[in-house]
C-alpha atoms as a PDB file:
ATOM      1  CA  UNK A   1       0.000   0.000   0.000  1.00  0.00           C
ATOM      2  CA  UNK A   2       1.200   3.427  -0.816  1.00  0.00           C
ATOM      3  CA  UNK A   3       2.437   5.698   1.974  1.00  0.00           C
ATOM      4  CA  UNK A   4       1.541   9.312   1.296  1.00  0.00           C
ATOM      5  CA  UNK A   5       2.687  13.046   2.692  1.00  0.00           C
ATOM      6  CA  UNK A   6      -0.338  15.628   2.757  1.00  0.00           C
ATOM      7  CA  UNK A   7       0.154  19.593   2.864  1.00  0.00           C
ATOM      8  CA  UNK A   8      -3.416  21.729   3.824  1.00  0.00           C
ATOM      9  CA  UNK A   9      -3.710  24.919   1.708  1.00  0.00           C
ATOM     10  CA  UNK A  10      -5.907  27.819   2.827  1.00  0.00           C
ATOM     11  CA  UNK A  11      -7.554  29.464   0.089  1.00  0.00           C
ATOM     12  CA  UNK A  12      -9.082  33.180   1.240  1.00  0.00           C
ATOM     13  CA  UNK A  13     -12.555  34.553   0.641  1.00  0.00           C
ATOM     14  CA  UNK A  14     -11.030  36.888  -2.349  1.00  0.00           C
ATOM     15  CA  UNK A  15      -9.223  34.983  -4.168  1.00  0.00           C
ATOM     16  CA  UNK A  16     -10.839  34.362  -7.530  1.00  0.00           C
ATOM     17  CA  UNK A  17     -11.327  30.607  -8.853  1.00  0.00           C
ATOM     18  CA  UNK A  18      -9.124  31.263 -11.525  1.00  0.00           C
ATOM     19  CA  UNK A  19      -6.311  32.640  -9.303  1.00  0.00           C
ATOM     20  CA  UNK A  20      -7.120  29.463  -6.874  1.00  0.00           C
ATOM     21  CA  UNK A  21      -7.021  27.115  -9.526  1.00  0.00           C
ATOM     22  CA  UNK A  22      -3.373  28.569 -10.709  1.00  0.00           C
ATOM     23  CA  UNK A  23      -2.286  28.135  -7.500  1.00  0.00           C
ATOM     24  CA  UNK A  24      -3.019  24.552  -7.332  1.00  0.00           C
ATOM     25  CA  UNK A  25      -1.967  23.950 -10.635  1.00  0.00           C
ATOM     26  CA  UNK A  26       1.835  25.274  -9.656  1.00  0.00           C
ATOM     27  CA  UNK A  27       1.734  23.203  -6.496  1.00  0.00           C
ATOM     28  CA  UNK A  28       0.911  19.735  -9.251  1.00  0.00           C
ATOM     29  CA  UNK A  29       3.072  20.752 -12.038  1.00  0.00           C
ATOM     30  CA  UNK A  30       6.335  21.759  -9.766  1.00  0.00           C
ATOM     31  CA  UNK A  31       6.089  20.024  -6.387  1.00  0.00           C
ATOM     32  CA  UNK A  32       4.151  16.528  -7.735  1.00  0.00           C
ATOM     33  CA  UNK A  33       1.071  17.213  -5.524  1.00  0.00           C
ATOM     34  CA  UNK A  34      -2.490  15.702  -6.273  1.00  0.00           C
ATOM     35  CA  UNK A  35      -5.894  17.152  -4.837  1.00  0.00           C
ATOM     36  CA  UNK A  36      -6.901  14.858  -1.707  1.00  0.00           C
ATOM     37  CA  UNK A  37      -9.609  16.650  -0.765  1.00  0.00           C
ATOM     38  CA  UNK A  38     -11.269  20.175  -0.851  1.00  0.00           C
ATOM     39  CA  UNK A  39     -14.056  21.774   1.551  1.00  0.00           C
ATOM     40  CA  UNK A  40     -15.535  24.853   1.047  1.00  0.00           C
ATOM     41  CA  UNK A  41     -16.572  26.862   4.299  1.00  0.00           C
ATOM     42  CA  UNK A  42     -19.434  28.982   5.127  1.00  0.00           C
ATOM     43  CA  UNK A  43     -17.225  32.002   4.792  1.00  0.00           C
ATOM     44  CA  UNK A  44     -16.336  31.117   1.214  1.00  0.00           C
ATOM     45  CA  UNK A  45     -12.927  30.349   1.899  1.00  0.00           C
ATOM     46  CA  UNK A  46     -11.594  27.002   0.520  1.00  0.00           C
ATOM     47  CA  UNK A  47      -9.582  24.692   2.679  1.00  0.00           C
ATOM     48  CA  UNK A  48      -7.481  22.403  -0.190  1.00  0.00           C
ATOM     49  CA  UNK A  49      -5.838  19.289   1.065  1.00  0.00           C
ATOM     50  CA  UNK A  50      -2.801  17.846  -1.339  1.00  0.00           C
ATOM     51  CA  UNK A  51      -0.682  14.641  -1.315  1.00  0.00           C
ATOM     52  CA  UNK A  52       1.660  13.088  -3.011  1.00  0.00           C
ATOM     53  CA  UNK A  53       3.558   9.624  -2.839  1.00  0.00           C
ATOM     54  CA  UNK A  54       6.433   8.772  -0.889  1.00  0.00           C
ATOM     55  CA  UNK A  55       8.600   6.750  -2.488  1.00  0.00           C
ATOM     56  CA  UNK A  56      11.289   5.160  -0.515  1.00  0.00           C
ATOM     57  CA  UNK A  57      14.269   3.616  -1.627  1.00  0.00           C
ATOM     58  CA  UNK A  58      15.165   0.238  -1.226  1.00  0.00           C
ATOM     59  CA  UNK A  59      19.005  -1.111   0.032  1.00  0.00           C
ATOM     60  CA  UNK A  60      20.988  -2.816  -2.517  1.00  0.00           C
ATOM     61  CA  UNK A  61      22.120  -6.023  -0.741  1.00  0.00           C
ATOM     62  CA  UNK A  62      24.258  -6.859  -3.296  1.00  0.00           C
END
């Protein structure tokens, strides 16, 4: 089973979609994140979760 790191991302109220969806594009392209999860609160601020694989290296026993 996959082990996974997450990072939360706090979106404000003024921030545009477009601008938001930039910003999470950046965080895919550059730092290999995914969208894990994404709530929207009352106040209209998003709250973005993001993860992305560990991958650990195995020893060479050779």
């Amino acid at each position: 089973m996959p082990e996974y790191e997450f990072v939360d991302v706090y979106v404000p109220r003024g921030v545009s979609r477009k601008d938001a969806t930039r910003l999470l594009t950046d965080h895919a392209e550059y730092g290999h994140w995914e969208l894990d999860r994404l709530s929207l609160l009352r106040d209209g601020s998003r709250k973005v979760r993001l993860r992305r694989r560990i991958i650990r290296q195995m020893r060479a026993t050779w």
